[in-house]
PDB file of N, CA and C in Angstrom:
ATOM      1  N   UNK A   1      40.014 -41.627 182.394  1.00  0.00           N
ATOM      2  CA  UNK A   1      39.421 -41.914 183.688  1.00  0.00           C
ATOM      3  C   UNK A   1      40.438 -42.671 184.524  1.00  0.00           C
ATOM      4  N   UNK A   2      41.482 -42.108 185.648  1.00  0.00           N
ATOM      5  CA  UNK A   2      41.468 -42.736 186.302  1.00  0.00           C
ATOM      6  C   UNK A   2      40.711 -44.095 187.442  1.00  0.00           C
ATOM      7  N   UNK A   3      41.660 -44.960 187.884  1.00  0.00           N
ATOM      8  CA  UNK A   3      40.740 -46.059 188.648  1.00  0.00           C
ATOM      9  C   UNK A   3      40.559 -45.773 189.781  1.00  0.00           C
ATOM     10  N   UNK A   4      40.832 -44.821 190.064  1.00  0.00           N
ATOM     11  CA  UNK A   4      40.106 -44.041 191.434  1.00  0.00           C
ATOM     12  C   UNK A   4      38.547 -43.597 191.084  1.00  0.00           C
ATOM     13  N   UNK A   5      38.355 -43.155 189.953  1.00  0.00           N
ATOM     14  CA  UNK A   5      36.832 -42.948 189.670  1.00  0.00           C
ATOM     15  C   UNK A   5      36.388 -43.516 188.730  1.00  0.00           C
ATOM     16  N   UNK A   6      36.628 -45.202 188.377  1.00  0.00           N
ATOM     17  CA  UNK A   6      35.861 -45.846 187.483  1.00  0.00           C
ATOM     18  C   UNK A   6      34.788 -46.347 188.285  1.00  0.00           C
ATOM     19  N   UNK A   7      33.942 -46.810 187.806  1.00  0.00           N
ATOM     20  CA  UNK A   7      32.189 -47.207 188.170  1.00  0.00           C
ATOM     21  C   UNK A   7      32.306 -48.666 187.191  1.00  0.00           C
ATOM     22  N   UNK A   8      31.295 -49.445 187.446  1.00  0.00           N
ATOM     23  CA  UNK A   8      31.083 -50.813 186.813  1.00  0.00           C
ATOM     24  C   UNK A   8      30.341 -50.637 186.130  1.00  0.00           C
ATOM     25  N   UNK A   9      30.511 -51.268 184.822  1.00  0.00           N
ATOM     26  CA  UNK A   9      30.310 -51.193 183.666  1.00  0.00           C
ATOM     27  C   UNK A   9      28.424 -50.454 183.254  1.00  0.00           C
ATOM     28  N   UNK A  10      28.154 -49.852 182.967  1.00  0.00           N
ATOM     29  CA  UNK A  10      27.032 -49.253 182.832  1.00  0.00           C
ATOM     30  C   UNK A  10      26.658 -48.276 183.237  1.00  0.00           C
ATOM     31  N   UNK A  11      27.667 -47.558 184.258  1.00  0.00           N
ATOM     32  CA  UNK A  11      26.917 -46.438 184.590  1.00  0.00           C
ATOM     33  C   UNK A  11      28.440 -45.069 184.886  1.00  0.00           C
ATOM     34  N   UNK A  12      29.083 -45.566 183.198  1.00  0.00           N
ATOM     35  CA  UNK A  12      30.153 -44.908 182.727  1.00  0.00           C
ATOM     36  C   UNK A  12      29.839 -43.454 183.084  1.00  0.00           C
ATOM     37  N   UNK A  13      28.224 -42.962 182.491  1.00  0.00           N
ATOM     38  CA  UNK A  13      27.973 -41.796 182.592  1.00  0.00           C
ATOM     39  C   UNK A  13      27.913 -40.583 183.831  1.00  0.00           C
ATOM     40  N   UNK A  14      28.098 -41.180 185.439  1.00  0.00           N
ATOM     41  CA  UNK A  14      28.234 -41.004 186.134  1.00  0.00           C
ATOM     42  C   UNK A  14      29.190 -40.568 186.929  1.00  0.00           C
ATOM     43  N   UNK A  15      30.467 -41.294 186.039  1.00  0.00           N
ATOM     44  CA  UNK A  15      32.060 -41.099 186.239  1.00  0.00           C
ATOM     45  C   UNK A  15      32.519 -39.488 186.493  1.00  0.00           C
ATOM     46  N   UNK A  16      31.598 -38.580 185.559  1.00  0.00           N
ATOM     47  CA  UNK A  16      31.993 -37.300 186.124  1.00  0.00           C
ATOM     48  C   UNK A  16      32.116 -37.071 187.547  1.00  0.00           C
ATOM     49  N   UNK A  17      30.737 -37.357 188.060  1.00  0.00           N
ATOM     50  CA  UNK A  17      30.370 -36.792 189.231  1.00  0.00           C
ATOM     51  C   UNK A  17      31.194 -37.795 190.811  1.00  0.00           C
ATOM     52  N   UNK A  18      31.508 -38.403 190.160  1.00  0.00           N
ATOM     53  CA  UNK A  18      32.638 -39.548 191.666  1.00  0.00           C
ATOM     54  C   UNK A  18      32.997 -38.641 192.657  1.00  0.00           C
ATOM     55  N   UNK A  19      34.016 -37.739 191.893  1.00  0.00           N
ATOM     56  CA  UNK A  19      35.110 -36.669 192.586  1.00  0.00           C
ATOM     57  C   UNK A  19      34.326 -35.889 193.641  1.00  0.00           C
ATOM     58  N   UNK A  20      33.063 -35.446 193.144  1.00  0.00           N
ATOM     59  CA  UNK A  20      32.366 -34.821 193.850  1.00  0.00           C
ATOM     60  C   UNK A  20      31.506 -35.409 194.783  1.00  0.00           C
ATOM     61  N   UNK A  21      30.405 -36.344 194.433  1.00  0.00           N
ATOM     62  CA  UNK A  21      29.268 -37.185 195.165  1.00  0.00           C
ATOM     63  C   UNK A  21      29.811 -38.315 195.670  1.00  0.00           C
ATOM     64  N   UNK A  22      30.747 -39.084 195.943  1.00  0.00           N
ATOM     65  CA  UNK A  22      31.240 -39.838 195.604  1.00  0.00           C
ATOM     66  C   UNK A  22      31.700 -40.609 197.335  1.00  0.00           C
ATOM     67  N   UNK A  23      31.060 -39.235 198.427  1.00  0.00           N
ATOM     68  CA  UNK A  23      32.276 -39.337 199.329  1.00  0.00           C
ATOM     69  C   UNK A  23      32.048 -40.929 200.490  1.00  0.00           C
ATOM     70  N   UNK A  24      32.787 -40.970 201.506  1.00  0.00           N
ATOM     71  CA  UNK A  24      32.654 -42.456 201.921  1.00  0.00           C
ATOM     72  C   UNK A  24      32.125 -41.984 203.299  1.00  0.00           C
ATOM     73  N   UNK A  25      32.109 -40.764 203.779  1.00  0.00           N
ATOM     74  CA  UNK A  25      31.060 -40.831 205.235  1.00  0.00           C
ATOM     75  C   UNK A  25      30.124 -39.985 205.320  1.00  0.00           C
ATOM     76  N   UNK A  26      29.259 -40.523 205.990  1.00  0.00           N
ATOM     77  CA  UNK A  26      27.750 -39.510 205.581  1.00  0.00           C
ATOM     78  C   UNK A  26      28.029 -37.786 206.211  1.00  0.00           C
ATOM     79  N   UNK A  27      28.529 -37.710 207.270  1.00  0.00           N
ATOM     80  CA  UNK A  27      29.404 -36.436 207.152  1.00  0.00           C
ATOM     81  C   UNK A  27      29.793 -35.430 206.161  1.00  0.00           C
ATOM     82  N   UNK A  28      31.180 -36.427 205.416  1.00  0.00           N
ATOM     83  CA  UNK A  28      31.580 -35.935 204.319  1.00  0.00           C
ATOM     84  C   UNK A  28      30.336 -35.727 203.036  1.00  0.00           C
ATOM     85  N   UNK A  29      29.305 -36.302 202.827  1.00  0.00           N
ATOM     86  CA  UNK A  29      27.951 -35.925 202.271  1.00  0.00           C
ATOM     87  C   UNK A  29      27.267 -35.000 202.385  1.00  0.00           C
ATOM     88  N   UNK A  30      27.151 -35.142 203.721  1.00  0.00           N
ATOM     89  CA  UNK A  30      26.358 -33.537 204.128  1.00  0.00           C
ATOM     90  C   UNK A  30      27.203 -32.531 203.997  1.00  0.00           C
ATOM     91  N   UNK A  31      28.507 -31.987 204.150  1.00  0.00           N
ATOM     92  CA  UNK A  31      29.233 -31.435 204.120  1.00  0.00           C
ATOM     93  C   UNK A  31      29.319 -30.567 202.725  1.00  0.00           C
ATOM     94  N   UNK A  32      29.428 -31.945 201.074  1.00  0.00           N
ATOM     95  CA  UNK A  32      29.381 -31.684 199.865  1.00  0.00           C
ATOM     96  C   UNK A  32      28.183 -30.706 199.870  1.00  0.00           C
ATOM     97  N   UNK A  33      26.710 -31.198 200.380  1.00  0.00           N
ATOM     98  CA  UNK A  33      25.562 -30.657 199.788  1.00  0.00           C
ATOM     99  C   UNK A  33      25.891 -29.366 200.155  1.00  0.00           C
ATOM    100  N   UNK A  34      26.010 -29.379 201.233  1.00  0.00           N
ATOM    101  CA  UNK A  34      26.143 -27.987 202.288  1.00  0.00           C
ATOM    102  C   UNK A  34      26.739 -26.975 200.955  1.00  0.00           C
ATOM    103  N   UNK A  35      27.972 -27.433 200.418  1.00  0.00           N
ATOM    104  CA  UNK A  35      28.994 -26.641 200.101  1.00  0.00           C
ATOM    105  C   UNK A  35      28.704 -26.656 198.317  1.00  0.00           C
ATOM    106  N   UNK A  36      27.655 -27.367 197.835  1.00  0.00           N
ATOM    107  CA  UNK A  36      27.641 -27.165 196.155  1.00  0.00           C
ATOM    108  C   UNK A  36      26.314 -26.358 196.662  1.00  0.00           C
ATOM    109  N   UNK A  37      25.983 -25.623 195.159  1.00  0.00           N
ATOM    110  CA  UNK A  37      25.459 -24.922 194.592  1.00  0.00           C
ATOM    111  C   UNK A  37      24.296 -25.727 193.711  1.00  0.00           C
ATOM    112  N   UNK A  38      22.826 -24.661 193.980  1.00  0.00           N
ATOM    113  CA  UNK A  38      21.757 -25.305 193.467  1.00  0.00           C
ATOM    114  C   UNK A  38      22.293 -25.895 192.007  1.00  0.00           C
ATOM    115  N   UNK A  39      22.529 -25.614 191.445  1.00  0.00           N
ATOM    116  CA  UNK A  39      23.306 -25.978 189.743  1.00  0.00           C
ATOM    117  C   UNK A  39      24.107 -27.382 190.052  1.00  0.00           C
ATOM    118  N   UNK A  40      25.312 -26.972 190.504  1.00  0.00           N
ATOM    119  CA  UNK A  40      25.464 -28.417 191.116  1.00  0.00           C
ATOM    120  C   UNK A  40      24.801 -29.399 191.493  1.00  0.00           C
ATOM    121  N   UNK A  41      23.696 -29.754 192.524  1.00  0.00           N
ATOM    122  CA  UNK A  41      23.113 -30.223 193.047  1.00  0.00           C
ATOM    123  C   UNK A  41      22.027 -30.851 191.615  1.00  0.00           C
ATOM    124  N   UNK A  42      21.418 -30.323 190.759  1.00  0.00           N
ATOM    125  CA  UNK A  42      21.034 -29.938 189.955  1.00  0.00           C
ATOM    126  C   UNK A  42      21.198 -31.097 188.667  1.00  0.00           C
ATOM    127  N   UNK A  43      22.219 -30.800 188.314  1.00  0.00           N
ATOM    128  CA  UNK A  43      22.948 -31.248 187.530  1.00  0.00           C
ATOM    129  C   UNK A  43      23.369 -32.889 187.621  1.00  0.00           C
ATOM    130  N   UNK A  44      23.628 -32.931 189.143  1.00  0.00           N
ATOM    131  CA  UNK A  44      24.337 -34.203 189.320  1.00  0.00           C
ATOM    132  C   UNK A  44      22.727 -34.937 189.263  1.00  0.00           C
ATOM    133  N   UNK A  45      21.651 -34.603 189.966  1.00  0.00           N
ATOM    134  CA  UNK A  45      20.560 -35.044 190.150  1.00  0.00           C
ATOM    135  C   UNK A  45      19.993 -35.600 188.927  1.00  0.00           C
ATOM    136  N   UNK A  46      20.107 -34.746 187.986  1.00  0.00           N
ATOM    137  CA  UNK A  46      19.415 -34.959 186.617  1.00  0.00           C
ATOM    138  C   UNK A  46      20.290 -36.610 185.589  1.00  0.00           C
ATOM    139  N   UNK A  47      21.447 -36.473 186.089  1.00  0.00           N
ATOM    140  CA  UNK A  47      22.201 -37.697 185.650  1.00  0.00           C
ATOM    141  C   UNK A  47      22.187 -38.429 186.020  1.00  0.00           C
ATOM    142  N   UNK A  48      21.756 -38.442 187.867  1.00  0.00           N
ATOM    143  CA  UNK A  48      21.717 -39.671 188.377  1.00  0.00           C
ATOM    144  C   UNK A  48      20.146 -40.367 188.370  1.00  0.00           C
ATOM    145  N   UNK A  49      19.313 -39.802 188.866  1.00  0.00           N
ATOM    146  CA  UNK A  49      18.267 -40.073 189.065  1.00  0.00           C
ATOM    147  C   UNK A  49      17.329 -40.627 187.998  1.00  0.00           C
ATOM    148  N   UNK A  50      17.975 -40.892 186.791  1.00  0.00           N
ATOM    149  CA  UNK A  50      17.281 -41.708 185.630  1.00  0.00           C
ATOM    150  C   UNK A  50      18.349 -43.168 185.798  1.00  0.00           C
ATOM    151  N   UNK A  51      19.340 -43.229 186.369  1.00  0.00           N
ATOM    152  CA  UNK A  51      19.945 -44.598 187.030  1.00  0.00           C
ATOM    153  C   UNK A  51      20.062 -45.055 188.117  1.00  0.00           C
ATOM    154  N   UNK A  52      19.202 -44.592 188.740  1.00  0.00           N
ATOM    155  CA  UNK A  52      18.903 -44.929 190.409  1.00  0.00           C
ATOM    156  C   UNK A  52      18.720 -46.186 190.403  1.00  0.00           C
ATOM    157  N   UNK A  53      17.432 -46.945 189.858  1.00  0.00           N
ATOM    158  CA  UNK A  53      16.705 -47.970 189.902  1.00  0.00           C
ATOM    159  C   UNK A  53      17.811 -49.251 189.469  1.00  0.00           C
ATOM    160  N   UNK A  54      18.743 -48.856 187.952  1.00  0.00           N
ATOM    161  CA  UNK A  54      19.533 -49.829 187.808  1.00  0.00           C
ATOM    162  C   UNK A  54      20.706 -49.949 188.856  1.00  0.00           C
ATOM    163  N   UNK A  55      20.956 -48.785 189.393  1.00  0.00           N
ATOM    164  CA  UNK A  55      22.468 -48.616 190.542  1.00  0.00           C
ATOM    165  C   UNK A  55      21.835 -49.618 191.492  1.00  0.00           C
ATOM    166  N   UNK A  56      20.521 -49.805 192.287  1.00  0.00           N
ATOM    167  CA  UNK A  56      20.028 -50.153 193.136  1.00  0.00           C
ATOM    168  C   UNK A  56      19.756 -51.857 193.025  1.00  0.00           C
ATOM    169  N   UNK A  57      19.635 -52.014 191.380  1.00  0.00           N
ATOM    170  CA  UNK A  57      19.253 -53.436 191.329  1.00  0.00           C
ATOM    171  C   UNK A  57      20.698 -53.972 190.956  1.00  0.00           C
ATOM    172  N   UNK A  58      21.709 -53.406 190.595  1.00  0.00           N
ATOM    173  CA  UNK A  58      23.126 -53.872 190.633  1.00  0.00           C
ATOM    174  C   UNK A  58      23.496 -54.173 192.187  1.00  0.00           C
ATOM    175  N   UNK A  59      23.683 -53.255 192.995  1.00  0.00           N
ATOM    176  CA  UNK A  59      24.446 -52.958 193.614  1.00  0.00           C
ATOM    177  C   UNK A  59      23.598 -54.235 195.013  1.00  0.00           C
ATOM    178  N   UNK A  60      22.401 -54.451 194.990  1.00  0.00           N
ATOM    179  CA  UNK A  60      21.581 -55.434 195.429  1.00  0.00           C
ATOM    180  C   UNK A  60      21.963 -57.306 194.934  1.00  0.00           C
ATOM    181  N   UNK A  61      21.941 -57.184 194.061  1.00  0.00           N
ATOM    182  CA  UNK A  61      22.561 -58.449 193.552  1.00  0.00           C
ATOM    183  C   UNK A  61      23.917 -58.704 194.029  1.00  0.00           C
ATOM    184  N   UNK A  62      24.601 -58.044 195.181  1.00  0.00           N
ATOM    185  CA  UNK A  62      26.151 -58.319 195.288  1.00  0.00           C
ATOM    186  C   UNK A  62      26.210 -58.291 197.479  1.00  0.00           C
ATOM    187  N   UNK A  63      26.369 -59.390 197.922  1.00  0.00           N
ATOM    188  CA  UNK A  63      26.833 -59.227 199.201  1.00  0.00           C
ATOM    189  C   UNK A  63      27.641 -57.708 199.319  1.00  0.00           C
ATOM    190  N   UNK A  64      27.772 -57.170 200.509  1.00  0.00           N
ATOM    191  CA  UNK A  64      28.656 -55.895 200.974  1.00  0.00           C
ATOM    192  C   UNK A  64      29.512 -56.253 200.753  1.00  0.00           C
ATOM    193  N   UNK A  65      30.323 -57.679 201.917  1.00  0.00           N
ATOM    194  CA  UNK A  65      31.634 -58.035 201.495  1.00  0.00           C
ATOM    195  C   UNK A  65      32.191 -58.160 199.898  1.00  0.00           C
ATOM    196  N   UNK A  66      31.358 -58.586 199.140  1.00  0.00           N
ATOM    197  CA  UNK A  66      31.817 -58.810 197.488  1.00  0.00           C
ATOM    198  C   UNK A  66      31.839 -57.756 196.791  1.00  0.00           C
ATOM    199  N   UNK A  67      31.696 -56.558 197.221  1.00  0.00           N
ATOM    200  CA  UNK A  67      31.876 -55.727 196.771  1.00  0.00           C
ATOM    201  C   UNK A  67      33.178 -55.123 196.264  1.00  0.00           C
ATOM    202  N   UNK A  68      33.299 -55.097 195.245  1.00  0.00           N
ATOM    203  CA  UNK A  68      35.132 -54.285 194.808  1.00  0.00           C
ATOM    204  C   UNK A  68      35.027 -52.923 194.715  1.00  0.00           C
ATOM    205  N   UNK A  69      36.155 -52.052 194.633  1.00  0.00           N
ATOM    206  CA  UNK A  69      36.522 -50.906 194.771  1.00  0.00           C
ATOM    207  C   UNK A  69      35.465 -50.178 193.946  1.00  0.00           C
ATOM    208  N   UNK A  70      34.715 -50.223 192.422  1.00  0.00           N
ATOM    209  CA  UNK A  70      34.567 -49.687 191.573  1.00  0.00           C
ATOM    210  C   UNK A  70      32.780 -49.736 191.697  1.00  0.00           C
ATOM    211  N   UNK A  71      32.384 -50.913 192.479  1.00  0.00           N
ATOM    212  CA  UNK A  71      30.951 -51.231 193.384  1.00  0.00           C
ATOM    213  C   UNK A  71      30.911 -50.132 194.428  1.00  0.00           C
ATOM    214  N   UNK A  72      32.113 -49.912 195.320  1.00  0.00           N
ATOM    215  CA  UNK A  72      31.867 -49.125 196.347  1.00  0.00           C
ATOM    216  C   UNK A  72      31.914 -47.938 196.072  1.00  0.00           C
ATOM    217  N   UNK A  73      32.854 -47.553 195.061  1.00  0.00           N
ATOM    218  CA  UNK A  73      32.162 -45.795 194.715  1.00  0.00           C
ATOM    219  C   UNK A  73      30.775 -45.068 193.923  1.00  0.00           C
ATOM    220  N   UNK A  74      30.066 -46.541 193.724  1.00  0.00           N
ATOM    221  CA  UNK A  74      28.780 -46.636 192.877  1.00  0.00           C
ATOM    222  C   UNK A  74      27.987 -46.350 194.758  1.00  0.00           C
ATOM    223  N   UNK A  75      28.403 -47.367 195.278  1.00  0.00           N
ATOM    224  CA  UNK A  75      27.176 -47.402 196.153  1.00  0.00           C
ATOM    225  C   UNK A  75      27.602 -46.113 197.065  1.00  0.00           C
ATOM    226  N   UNK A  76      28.897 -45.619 197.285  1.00  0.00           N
ATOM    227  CA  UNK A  76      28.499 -43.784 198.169  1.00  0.00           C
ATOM    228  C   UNK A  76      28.086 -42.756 197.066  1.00  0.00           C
ATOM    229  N   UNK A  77      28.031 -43.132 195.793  1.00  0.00           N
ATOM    230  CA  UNK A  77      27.945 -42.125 195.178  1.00  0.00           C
ATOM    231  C   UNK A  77      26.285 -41.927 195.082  1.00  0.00           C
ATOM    232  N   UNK A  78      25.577 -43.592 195.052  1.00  0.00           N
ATOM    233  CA  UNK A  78      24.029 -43.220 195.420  1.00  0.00           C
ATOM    234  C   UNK A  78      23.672 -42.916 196.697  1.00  0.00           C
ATOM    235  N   UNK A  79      24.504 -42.911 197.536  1.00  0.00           N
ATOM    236  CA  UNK A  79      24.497 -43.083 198.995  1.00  0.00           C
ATOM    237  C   UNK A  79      24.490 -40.834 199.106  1.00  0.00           C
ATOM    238  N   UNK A  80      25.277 -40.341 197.904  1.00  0.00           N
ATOM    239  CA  UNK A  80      25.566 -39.047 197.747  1.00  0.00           C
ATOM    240  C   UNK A  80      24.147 -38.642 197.224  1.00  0.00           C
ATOM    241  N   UNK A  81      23.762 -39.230 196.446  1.00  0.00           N
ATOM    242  CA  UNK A  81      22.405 -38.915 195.386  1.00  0.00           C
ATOM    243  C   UNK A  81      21.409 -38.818 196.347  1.00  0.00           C
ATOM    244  N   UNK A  82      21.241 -39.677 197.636  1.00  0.00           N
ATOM    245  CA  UNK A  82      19.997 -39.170 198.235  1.00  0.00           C
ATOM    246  C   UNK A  82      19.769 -38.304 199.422  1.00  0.00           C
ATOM    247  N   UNK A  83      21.047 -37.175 199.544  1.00  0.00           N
ATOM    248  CA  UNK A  83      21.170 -36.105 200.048  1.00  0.00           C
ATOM    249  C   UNK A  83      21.061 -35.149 198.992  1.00  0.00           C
ATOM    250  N   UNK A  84      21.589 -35.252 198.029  1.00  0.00           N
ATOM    251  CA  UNK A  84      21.250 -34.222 196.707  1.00  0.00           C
ATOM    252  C   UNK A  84      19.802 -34.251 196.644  1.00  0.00           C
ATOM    253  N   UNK A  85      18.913 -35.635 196.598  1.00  0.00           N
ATOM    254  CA  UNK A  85      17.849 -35.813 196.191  1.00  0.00           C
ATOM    255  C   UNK A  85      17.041 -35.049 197.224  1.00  0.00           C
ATOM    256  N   UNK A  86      17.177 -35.088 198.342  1.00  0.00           N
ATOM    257  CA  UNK A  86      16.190 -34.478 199.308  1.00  0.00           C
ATOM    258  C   UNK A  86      16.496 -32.457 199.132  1.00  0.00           C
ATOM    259  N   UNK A  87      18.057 -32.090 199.062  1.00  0.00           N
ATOM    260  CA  UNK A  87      17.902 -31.050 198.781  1.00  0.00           C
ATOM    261  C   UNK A  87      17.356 -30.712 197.545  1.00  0.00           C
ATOM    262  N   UNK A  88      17.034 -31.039 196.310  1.00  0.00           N
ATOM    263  CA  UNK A  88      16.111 -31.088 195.159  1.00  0.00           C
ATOM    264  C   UNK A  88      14.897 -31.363 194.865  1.00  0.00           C
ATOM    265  N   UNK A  89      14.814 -32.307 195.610  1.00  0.00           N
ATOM    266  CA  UNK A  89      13.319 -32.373 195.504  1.00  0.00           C
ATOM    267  C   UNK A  89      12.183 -31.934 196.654  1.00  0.00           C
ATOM    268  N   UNK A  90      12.977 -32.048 197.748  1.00  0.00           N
ATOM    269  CA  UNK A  90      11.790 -31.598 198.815  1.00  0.00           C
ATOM    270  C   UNK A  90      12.754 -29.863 199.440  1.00  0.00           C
ATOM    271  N   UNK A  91      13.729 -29.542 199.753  1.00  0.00           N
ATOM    272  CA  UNK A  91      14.275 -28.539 200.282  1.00  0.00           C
ATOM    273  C   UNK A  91      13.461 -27.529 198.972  1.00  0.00           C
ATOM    274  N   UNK A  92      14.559 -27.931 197.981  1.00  0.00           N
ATOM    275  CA  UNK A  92      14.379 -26.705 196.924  1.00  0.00           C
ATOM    276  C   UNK A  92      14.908 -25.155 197.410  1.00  0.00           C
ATOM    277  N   UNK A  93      14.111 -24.568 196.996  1.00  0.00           N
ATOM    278  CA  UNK A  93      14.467 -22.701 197.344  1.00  0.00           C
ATOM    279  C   UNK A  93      15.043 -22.700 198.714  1.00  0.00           C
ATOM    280  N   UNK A  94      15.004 -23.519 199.539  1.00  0.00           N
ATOM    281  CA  UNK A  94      14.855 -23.524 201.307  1.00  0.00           C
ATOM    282  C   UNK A  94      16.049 -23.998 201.521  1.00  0.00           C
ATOM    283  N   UNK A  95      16.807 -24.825 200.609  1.00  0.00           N
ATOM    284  CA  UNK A  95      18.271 -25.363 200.766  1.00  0.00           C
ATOM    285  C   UNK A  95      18.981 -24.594 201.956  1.00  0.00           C
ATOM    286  N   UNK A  96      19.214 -23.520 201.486  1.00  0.00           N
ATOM    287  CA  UNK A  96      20.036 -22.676 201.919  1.00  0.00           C
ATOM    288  C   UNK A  96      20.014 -22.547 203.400  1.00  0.00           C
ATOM    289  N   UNK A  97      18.916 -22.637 203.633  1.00  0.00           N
ATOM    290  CA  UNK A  97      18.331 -22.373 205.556  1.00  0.00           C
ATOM    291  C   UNK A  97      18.309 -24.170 205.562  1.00  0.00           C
ATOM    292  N   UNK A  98      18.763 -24.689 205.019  1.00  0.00           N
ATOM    293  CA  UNK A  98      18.702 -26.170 205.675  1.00  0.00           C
ATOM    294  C   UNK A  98      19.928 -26.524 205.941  1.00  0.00           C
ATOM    295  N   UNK A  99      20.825 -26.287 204.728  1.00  0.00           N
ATOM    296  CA  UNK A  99      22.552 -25.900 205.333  1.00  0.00           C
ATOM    297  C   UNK A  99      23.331 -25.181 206.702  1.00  0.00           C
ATOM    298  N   UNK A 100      22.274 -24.504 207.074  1.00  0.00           N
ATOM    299  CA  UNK A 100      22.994 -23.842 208.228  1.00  0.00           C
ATOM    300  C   UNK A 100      22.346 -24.547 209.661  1.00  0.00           C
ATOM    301  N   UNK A 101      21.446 -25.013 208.900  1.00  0.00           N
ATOM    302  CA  UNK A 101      21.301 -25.743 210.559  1.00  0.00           C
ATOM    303  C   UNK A 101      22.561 -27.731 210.409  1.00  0.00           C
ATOM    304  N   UNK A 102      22.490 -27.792 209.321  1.00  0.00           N
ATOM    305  CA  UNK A 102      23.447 -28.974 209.161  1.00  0.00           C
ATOM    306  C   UNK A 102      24.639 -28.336 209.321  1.00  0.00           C
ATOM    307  N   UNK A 103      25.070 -26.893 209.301  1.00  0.00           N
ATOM    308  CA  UNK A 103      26.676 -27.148 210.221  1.00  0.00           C
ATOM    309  C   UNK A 103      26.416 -27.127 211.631  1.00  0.00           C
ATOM    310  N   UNK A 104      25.465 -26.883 212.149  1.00  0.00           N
ATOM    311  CA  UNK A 104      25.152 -26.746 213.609  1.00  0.00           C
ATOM    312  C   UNK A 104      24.871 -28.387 214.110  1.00  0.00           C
ATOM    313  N   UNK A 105      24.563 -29.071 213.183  1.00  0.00           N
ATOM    314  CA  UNK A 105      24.610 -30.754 213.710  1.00  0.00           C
ATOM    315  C   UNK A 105      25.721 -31.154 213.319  1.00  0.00           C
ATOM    316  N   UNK A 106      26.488 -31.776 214.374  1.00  0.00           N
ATOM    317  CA  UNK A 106      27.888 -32.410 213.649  1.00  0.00           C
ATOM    318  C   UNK A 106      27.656 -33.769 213.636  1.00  0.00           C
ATOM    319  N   UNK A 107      27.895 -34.631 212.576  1.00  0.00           N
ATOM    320  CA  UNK A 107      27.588 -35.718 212.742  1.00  0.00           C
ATOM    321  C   UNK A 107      29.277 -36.342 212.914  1.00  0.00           C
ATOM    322  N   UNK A 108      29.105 -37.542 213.734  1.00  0.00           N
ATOM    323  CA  UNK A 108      30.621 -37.859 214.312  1.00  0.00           C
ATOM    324  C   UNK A 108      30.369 -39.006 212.981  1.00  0.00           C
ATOM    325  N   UNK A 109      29.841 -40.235 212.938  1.00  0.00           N
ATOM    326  CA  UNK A 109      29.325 -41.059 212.347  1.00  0.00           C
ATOM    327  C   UNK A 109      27.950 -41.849 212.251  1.00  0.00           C
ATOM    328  N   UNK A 110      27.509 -42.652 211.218  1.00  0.00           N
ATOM    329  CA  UNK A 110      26.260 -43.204 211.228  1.00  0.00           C
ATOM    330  C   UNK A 110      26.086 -44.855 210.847  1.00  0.00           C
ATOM    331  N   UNK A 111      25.289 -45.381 210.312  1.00  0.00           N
ATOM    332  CA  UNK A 111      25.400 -46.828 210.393  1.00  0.00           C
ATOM    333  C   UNK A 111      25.602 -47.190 209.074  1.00  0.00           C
ATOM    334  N   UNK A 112      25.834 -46.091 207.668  1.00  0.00           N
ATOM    335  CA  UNK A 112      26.375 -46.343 206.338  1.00  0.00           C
ATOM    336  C   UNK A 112      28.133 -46.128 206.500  1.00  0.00           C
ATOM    337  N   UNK A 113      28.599 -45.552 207.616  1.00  0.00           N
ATOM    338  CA  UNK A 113      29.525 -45.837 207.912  1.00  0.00           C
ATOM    339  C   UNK A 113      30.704 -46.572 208.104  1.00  0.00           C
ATOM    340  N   UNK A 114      29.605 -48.020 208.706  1.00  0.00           N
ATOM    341  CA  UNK A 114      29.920 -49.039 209.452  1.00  0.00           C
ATOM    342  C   UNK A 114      30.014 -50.193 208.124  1.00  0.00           C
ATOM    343  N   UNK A 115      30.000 -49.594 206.639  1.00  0.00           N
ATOM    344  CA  UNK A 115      29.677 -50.782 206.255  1.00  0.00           C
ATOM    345  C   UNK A 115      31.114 -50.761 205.547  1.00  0.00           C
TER     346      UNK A 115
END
């Protein structure tokens, strides 16, 4: 594992998916979903979404500023999980027609951006 995609201590299992979910503007998020595949989407969902609750109560216990490098790819990578999550759990079969209207919105930036 490179330290470009290590995660803090506990949620080693996640480390696959960095490269992919991982990204730092909500843009670049929508962009991923747009561009993986139900399987993909799928997959990453099923790994993350049984560590949501601990990512959330970690990543809560820590000011923004105190955050280090290995905090911040935890928090876009859940920040990734709940664009996966909406195409999985509520899109589903419909993904596909939800992607094409998200290249037709360009998003310049948003306020997870700013942090």
């Amino acid at each position: 594992m490179s330290a470009r995609q290590n995660l803090p201590a506990g949620f080693e299992a996640l480390v696959p998916f960095v490269a992919r979910w991982a990204a730092a503007t909500t843009a670049e998020r929508a962009r991923r979903r747009s561009d993986s595949t139900a399987e993909e989407r799928q997959t990453f969902f099923d790994a993350a979404a049984p560590r949501l609750q601990a990512a959330m109560a970690y990543l809560d216990a820590k000011p923004l500023p105190e955050l280090d490098d290995a905090d911040k790819r935890l928090l876009n990578l859940m920040m990734g999980f709940s664009h996966v999550q909406m195409a999985v759990e509520v899109h589903r079969e419909t993904e596909p027609r939800h992607a094409a209207w998200r290249e037709a919105m360009v998003i310049t930036h948003s306020a997870t951006d700013l942090a």
